[in-house]
PDB file of N, CA and C in Angstrom:
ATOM      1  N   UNK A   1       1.172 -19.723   0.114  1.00  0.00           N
ATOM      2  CA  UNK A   1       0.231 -18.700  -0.281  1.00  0.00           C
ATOM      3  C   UNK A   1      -0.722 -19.289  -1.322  1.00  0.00           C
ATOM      4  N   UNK A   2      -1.780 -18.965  -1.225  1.00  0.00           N
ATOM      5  CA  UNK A   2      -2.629 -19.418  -2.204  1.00  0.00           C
ATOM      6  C   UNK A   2      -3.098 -18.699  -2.998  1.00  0.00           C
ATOM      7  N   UNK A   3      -3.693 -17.210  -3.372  1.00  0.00           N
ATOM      8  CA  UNK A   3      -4.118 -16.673  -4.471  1.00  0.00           C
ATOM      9  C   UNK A   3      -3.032 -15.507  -4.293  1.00  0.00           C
ATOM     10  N   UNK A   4      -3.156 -14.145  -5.364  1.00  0.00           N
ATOM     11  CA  UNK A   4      -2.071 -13.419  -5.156  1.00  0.00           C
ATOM     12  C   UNK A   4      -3.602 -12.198  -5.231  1.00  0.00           C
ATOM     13  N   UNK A   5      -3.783 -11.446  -4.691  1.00  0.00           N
ATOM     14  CA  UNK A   5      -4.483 -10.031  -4.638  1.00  0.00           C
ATOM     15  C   UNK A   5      -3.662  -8.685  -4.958  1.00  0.00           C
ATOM     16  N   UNK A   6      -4.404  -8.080  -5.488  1.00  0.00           N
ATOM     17  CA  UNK A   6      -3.676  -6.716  -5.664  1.00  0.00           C
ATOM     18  C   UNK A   6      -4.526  -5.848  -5.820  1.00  0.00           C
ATOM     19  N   UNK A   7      -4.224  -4.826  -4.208  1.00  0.00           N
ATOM     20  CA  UNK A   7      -4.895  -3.487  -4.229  1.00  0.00           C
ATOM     21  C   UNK A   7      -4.470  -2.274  -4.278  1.00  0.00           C
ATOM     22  N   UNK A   8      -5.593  -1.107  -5.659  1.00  0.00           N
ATOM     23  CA  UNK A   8      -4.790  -0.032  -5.701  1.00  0.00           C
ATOM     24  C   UNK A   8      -5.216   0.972  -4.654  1.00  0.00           C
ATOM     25  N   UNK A   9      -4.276   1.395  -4.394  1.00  0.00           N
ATOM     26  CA  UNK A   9      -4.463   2.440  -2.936  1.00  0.00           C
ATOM     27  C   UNK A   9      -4.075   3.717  -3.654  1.00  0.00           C
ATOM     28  N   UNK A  10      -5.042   4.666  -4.261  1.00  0.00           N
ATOM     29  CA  UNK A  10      -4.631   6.198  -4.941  1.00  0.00           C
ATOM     30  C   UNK A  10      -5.423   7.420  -4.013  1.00  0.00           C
ATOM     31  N   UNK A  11      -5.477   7.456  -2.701  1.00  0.00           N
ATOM     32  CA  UNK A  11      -5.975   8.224  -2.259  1.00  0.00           C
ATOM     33  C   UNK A  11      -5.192   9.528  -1.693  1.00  0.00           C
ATOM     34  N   UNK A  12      -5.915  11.285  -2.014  1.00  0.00           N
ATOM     35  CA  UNK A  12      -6.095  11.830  -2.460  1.00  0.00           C
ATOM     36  C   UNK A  12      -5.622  12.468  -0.994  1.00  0.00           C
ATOM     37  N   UNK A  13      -4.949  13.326  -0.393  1.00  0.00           N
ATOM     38  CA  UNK A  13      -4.360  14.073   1.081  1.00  0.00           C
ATOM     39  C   UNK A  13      -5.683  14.237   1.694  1.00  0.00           C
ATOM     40  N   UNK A  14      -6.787  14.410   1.622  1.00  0.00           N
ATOM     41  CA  UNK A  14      -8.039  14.593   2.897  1.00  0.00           C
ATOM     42  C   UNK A  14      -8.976  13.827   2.702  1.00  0.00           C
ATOM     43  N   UNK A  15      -8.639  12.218   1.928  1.00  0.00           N
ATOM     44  CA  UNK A  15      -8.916  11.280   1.760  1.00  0.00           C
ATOM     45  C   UNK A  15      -8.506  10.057   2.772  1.00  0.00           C
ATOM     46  N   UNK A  16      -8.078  10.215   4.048  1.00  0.00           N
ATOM     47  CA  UNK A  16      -7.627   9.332   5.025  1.00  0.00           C
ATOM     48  C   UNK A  16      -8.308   7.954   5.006  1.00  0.00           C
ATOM     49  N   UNK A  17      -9.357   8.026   5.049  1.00  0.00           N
ATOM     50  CA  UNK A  17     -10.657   6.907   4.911  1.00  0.00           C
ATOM     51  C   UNK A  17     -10.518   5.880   3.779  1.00  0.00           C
ATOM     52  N   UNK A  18      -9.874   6.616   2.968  1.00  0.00           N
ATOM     53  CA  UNK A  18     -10.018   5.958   1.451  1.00  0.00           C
ATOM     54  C   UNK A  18      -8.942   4.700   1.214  1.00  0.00           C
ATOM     55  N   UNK A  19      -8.238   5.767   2.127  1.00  0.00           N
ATOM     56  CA  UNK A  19      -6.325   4.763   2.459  1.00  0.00           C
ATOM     57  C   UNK A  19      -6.538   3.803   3.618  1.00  0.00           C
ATOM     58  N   UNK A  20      -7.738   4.012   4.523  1.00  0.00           N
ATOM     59  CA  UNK A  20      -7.484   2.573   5.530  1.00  0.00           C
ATOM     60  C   UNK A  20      -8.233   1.953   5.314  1.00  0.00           C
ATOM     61  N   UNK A  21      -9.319   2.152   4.240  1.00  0.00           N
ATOM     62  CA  UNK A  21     -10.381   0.915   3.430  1.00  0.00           C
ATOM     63  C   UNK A  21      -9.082   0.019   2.616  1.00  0.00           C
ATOM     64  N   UNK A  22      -8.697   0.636   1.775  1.00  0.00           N
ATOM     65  CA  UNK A  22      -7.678   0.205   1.495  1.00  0.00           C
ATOM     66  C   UNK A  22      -6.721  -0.635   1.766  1.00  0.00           C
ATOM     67  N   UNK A  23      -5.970  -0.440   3.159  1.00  0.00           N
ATOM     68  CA  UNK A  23      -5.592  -1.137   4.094  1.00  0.00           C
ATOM     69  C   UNK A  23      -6.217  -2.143   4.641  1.00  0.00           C
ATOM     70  N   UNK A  24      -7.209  -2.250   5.000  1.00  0.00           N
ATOM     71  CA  UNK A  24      -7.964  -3.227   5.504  1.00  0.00           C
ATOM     72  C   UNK A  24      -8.470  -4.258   5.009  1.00  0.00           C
ATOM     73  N   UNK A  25      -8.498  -3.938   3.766  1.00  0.00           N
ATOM     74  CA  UNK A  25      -8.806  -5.039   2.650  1.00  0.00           C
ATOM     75  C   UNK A  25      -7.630  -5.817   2.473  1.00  0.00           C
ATOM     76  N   UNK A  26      -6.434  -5.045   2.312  1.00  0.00           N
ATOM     77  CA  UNK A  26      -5.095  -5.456   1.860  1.00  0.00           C
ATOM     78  C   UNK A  26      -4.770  -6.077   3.261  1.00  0.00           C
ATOM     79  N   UNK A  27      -4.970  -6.076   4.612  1.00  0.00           N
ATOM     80  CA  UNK A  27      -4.661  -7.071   5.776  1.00  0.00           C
ATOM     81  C   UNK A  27      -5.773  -8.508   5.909  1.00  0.00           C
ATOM     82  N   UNK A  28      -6.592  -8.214   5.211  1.00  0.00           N
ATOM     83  CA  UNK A  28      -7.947  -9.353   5.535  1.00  0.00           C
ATOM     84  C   UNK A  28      -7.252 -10.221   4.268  1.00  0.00           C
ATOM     85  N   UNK A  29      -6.703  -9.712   2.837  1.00  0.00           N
ATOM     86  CA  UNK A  29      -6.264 -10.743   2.209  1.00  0.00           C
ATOM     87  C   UNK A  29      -5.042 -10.987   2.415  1.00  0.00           C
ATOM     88  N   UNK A  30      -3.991 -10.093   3.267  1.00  0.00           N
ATOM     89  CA  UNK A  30      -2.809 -11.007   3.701  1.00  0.00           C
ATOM     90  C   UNK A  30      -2.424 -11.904   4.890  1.00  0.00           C
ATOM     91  N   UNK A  31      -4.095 -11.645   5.538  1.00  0.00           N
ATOM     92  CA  UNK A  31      -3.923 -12.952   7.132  1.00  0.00           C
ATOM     93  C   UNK A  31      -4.797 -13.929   6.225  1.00  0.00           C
ATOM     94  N   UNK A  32      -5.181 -13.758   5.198  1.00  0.00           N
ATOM     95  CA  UNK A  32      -5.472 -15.451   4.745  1.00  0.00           C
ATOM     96  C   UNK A  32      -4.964 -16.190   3.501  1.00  0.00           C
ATOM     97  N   UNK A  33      -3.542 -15.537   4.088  1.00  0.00           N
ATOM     98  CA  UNK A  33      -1.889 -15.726   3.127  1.00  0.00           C
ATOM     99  C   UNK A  33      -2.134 -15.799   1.758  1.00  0.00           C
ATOM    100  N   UNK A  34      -2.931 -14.988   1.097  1.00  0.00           N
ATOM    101  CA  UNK A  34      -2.754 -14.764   0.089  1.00  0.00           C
ATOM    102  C   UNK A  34      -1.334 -13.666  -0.419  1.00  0.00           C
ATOM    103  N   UNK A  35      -0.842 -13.764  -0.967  1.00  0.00           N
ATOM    104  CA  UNK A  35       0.236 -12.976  -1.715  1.00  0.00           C
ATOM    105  C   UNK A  35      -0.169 -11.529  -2.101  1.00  0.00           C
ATOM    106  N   UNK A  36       0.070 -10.833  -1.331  1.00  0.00           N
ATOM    107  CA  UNK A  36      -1.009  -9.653  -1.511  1.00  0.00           C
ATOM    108  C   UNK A  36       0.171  -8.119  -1.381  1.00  0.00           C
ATOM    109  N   UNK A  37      -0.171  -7.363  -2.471  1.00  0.00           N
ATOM    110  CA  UNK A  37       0.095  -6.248  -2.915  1.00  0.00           C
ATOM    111  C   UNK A  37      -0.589  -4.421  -2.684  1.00  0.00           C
ATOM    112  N   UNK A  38      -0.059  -4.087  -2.273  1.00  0.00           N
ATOM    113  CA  UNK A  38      -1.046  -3.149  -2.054  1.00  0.00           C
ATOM    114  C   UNK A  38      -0.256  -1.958  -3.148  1.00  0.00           C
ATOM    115  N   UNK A  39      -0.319  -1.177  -4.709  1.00  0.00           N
ATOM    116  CA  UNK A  39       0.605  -0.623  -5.281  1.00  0.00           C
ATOM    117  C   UNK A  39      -0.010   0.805  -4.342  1.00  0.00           C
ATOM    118  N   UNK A  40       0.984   2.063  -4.106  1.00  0.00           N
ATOM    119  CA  UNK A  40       0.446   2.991  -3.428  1.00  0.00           C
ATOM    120  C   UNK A  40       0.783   4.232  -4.936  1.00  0.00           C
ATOM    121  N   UNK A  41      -0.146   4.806  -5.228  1.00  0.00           N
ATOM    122  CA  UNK A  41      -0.364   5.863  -6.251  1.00  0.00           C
ATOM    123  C   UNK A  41      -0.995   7.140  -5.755  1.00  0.00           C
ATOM    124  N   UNK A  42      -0.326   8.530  -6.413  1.00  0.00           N
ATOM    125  CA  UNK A  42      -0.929   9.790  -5.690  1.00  0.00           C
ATOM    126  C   UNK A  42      -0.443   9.472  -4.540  1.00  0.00           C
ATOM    127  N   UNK A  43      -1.457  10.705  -3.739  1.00  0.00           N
ATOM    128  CA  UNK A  43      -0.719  11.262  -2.242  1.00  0.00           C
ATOM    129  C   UNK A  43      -0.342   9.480  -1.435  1.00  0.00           C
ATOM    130  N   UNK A  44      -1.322   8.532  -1.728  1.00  0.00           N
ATOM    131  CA  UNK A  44      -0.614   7.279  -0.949  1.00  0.00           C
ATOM    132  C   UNK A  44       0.769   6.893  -0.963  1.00  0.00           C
ATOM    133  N   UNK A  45       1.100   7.606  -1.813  1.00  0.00           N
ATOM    134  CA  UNK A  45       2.821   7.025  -2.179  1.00  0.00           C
ATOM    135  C   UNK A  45       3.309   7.577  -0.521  1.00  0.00           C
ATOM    136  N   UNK A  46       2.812   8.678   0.066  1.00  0.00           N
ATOM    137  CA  UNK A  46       3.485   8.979   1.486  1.00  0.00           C
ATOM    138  C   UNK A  46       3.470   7.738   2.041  1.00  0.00           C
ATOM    139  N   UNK A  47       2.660   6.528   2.081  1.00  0.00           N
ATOM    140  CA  UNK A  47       2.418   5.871   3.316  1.00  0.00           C
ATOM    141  C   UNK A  47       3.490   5.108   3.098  1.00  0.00           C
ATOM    142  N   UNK A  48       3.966   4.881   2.223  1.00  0.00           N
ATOM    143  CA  UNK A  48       5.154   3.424   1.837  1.00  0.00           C
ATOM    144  C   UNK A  48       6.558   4.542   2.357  1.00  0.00           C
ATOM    145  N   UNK A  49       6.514   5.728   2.963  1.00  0.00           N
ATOM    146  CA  UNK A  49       7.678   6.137   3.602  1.00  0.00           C
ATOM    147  C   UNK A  49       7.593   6.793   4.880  1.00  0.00           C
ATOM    148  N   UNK A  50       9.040   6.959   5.589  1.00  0.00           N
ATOM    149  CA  UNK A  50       9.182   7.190   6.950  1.00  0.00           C
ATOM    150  C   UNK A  50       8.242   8.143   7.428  1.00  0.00           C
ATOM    151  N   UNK A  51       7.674   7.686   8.328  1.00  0.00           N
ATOM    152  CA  UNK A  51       6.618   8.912   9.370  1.00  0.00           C
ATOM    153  C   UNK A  51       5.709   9.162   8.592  1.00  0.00           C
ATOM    154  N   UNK A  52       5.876   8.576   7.144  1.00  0.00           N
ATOM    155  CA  UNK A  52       4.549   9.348   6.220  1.00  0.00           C
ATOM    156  C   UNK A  52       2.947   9.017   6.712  1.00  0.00           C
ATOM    157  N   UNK A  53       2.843   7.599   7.595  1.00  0.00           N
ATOM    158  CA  UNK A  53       1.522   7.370   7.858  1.00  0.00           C
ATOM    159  C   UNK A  53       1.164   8.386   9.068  1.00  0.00           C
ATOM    160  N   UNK A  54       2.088   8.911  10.061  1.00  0.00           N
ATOM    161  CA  UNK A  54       1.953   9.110  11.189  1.00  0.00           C
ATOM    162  C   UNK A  54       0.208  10.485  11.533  1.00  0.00           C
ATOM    163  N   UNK A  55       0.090  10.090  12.377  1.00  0.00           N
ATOM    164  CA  UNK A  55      -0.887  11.093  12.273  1.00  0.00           C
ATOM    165  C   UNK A  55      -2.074  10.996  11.715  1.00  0.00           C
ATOM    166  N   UNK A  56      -2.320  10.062  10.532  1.00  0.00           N
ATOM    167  CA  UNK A  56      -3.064   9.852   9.804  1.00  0.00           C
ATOM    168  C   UNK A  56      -3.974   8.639  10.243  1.00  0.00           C
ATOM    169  N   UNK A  57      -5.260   9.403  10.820  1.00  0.00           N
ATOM    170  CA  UNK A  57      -6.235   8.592  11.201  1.00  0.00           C
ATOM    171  C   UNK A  57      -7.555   8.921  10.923  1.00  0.00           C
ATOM    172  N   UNK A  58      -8.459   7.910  10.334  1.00  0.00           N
ATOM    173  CA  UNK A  58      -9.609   7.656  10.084  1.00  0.00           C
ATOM    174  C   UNK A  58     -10.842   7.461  11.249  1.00  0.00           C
ATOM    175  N   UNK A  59     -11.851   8.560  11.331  1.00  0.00           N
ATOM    176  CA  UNK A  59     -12.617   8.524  12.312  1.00  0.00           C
ATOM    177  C   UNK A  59     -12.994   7.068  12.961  1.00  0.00           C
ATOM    178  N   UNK A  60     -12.838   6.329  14.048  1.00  0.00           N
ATOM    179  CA  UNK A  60     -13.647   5.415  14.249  1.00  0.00           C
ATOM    180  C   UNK A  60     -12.677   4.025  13.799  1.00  0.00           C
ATOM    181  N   UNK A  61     -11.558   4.325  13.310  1.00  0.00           N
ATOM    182  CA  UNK A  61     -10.968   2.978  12.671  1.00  0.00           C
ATOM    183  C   UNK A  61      -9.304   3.448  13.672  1.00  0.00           C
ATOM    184  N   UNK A  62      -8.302   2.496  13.218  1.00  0.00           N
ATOM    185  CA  UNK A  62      -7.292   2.441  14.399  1.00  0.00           C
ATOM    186  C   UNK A  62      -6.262   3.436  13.256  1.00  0.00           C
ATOM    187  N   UNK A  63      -5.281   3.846  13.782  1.00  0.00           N
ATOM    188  CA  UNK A  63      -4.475   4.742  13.010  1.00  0.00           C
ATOM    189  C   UNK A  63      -3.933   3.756  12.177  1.00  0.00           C
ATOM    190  N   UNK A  64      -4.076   4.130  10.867  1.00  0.00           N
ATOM    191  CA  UNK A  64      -3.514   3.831   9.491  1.00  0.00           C
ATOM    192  C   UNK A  64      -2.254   3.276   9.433  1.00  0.00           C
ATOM    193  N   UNK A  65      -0.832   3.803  10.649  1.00  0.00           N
ATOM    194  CA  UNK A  65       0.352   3.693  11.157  1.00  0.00           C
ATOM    195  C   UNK A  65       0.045   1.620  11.639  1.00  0.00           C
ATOM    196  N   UNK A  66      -1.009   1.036  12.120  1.00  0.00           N
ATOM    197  CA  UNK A  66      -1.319   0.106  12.557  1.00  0.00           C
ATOM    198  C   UNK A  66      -1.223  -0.902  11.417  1.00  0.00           C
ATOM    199  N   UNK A  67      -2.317  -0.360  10.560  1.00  0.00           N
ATOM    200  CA  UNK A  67      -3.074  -0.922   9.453  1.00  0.00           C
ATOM    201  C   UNK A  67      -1.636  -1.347   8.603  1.00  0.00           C
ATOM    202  N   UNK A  68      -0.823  -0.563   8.459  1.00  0.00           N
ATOM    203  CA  UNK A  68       0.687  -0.372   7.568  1.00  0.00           C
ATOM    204  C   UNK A  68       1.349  -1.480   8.233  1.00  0.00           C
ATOM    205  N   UNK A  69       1.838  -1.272   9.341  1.00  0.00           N
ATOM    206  CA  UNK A  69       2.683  -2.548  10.494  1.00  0.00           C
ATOM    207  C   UNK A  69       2.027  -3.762   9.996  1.00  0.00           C
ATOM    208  N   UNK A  70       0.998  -3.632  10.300  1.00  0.00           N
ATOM    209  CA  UNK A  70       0.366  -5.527  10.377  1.00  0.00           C
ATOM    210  C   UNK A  70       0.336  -6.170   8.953  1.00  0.00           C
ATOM    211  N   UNK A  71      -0.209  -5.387   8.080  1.00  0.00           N
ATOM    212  CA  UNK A  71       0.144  -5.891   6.464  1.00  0.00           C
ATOM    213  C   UNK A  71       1.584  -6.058   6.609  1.00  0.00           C
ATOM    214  N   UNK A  72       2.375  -5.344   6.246  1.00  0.00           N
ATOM    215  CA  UNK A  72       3.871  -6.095   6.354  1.00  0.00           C
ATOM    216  C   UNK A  72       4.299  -7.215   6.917  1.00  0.00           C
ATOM    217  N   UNK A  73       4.014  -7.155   8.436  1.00  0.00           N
ATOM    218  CA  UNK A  73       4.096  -8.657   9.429  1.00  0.00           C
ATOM    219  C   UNK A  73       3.487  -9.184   8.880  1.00  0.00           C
ATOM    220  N   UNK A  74       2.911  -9.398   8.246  1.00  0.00           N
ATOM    221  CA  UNK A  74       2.230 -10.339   7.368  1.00  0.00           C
ATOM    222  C   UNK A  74       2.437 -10.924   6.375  1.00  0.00           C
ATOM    223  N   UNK A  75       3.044 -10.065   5.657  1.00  0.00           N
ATOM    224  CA  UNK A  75       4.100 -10.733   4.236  1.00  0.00           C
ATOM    225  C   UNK A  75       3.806 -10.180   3.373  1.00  0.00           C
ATOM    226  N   UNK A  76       2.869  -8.711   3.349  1.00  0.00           N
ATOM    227  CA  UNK A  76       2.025  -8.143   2.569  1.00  0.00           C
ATOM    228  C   UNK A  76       3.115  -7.116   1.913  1.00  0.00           C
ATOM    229  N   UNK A  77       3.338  -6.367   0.666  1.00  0.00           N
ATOM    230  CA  UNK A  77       4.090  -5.597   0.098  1.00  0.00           C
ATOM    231  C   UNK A  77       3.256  -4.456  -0.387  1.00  0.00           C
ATOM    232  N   UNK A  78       4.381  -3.399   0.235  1.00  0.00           N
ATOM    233  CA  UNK A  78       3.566  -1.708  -0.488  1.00  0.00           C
ATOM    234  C   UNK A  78       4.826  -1.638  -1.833  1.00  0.00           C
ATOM    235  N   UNK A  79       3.932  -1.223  -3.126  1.00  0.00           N
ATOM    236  CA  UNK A  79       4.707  -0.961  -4.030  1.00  0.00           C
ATOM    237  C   UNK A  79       4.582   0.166  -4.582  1.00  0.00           C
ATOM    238  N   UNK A  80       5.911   1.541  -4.019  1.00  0.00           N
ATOM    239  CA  UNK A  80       5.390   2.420  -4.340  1.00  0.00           C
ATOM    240  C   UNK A  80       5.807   2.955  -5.529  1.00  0.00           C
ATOM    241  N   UNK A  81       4.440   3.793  -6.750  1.00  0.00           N
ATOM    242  CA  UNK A  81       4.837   4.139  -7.721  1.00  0.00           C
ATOM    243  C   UNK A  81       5.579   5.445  -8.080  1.00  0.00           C
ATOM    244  N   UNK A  82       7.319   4.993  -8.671  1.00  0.00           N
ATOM    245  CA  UNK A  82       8.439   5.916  -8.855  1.00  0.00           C
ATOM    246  C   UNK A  82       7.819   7.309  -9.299  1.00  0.00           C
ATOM    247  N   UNK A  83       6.916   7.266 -10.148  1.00  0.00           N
ATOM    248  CA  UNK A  83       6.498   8.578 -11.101  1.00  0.00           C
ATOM    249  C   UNK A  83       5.875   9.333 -10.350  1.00  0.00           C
ATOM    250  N   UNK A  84       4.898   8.617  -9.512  1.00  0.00           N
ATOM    251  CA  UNK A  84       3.917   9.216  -8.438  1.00  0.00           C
ATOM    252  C   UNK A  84       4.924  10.284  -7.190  1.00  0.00           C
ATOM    253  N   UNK A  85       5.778   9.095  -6.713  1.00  0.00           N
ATOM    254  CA  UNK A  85       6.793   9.474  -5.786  1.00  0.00           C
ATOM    255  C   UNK A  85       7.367  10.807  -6.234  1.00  0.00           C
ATOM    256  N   UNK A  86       7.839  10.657  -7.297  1.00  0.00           N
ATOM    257  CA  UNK A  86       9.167  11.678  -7.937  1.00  0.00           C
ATOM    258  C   UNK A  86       8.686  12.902  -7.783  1.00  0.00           C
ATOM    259  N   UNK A  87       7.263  13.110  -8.421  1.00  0.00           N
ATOM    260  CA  UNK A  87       7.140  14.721  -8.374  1.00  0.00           C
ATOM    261  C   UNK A  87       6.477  15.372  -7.177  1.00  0.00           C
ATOM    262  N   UNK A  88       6.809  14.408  -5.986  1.00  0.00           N
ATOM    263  CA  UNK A  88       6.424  14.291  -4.470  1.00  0.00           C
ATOM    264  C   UNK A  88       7.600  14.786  -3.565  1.00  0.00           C
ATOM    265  N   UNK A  89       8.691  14.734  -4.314  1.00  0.00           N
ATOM    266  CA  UNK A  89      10.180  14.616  -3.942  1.00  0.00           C
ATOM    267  C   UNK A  89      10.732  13.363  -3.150  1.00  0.00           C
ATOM    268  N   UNK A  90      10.187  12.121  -3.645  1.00  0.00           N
ATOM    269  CA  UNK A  90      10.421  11.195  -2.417  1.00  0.00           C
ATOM    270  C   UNK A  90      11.221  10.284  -3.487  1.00  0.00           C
ATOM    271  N   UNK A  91      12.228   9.833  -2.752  1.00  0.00           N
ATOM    272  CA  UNK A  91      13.180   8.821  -3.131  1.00  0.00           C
ATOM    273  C   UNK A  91      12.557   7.500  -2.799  1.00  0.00           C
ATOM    274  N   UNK A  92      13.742   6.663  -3.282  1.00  0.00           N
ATOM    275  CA  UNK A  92      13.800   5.163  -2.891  1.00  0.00           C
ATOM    276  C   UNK A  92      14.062   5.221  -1.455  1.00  0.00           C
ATOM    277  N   UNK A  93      15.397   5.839  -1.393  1.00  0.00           N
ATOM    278  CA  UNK A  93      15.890   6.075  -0.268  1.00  0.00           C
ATOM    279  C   UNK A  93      14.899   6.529   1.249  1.00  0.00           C
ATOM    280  N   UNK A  94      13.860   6.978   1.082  1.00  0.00           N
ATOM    281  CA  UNK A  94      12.757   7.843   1.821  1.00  0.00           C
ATOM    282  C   UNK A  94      11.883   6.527   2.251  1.00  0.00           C
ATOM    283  N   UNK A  95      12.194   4.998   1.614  1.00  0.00           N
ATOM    284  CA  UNK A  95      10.628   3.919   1.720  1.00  0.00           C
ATOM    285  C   UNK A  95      10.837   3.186   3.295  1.00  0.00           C
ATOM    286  N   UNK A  96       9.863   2.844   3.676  1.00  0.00           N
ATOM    287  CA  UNK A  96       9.950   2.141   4.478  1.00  0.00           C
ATOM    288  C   UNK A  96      10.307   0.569   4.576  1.00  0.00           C
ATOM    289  N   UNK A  97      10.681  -0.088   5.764  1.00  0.00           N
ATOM    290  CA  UNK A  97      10.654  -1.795   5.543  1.00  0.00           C
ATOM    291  C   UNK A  97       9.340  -2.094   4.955  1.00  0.00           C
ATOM    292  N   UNK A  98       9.338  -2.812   3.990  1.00  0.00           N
ATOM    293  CA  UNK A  98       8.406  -3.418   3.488  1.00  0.00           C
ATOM    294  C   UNK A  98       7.505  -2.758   1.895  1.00  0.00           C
ATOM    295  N   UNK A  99       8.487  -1.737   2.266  1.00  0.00           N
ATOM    296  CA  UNK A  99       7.848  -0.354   0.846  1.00  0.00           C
ATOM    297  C   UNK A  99       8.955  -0.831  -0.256  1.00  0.00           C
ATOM    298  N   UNK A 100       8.641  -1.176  -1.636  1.00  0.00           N
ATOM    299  CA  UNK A 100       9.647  -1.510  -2.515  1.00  0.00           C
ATOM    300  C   UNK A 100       8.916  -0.543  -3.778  1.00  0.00           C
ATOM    301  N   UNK A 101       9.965   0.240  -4.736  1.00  0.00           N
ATOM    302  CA  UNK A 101      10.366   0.685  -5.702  1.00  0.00           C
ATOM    303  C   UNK A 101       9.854  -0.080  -6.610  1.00  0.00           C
ATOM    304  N   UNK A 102       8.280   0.065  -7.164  1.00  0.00           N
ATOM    305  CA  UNK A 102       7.405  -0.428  -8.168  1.00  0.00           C
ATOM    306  C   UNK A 102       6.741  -0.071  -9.271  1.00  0.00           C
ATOM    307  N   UNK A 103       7.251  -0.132 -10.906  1.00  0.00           N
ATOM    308  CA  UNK A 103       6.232   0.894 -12.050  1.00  0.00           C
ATOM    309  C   UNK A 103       5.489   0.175 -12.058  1.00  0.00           C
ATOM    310  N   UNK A 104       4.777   1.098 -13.487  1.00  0.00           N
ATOM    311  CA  UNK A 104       3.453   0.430 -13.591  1.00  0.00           C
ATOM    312  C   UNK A 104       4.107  -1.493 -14.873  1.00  0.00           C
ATOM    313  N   UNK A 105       4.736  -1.354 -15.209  1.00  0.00           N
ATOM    314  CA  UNK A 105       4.556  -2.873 -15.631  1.00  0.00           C
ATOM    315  C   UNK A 105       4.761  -4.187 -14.576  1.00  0.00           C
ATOM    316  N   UNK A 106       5.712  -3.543 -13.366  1.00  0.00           N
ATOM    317  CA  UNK A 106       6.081  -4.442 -12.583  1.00  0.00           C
ATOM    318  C   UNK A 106       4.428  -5.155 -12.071  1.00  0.00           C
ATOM    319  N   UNK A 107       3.241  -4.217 -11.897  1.00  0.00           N
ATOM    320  CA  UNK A 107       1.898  -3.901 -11.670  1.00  0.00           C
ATOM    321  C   UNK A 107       1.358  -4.936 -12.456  1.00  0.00           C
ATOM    322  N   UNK A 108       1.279  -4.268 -13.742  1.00  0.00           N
ATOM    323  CA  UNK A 108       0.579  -5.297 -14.383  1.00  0.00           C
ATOM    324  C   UNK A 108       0.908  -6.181 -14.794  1.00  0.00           C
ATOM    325  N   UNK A 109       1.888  -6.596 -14.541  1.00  0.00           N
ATOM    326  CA  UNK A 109       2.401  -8.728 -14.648  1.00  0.00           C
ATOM    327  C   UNK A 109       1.880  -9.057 -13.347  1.00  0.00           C
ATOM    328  N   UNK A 110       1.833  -8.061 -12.175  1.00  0.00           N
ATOM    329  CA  UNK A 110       1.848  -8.999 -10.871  1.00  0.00           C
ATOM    330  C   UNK A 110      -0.180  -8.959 -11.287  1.00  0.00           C
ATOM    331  N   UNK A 111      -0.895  -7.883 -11.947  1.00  0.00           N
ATOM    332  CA  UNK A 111      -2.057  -7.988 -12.393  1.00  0.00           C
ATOM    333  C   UNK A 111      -3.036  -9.249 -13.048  1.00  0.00           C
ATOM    334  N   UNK A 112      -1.875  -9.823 -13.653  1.00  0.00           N
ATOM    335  CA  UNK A 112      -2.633 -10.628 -14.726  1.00  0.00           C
ATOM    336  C   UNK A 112      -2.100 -11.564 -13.899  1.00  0.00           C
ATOM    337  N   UNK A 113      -1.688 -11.884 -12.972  1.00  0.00           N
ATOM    338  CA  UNK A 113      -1.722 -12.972 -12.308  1.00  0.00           C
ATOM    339  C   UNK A 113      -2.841 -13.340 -11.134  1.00  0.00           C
ATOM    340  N   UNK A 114      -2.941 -11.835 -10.972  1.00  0.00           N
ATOM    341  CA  UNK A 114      -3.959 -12.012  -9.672  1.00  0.00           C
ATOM    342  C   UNK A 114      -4.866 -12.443  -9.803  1.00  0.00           C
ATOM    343  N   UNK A 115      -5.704 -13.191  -9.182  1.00  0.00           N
ATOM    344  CA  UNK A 115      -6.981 -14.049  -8.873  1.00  0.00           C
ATOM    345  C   UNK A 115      -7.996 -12.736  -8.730  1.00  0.00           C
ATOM    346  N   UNK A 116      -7.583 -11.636  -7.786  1.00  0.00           N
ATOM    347  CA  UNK A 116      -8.450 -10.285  -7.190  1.00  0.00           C
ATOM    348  C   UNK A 116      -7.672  -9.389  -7.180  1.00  0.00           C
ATOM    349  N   UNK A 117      -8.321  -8.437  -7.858  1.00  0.00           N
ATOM    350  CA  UNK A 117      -8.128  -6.774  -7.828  1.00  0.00           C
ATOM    351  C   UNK A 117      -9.153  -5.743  -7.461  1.00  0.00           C
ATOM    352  N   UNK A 118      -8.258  -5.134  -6.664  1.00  0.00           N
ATOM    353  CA  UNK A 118      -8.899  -3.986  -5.650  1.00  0.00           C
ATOM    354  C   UNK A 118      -8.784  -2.471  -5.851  1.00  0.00           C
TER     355      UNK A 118
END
């Protein structure tokens, strides 16, 4: 891997668009193996769990459910934030492969390392 990226994904339930810009950025820097983070904050915390992407599609772009798969196959990590989650009712237990249990300091060490933030 050569640089490490980290993008924040805080988009908002009728904000779909906002979450596969998001995504898309976070797959363009993990197919050119950068070490890449995507932390998910607010309503995004759904996407880092089961079925949470489903359904969720952006006019004109491929379902978000896609965008999620291929970052992972990729080596890409959703880190979703506990505080955000909690008053969401969503557990650890609730994340998907590739969704890991992330605060905000775990964030900003992986921050001050990054080359790019999104």
């Amino acid at each position: 891997m050569s640089d490490k990226v980290l993008v924040n994904c805080g988009y908002e339930a009728d904000k779909t668009e906002n979450a596969t810009v998001a995504m898309i950025v976070a797959n363009a820097a993990a197919a050119a193996e950068n070490e890449t983070v995507v932390f998910l904050t607010s309503d995004s915390v759904k996407l880092g769990i089961k079925n949470g992407a489903d359904n969720m599609n952006a006019e004109g772009h491929e379902p978000l459910v896609n965008y999620i798969s291929t970052f992972v196959e990729n080596g890409g990590q959703l880190w979703v934030c506990p505080a955000c989650a909690g008053t969401r009712g969503i557990t650890e237990d609730d994340l998907i492969e590739g969704a890991l249990w992330r605060g905000a300091m775990p964030v900003i060490d992986f921050a001050k390392q990054a080359t790019n933030v999104f």
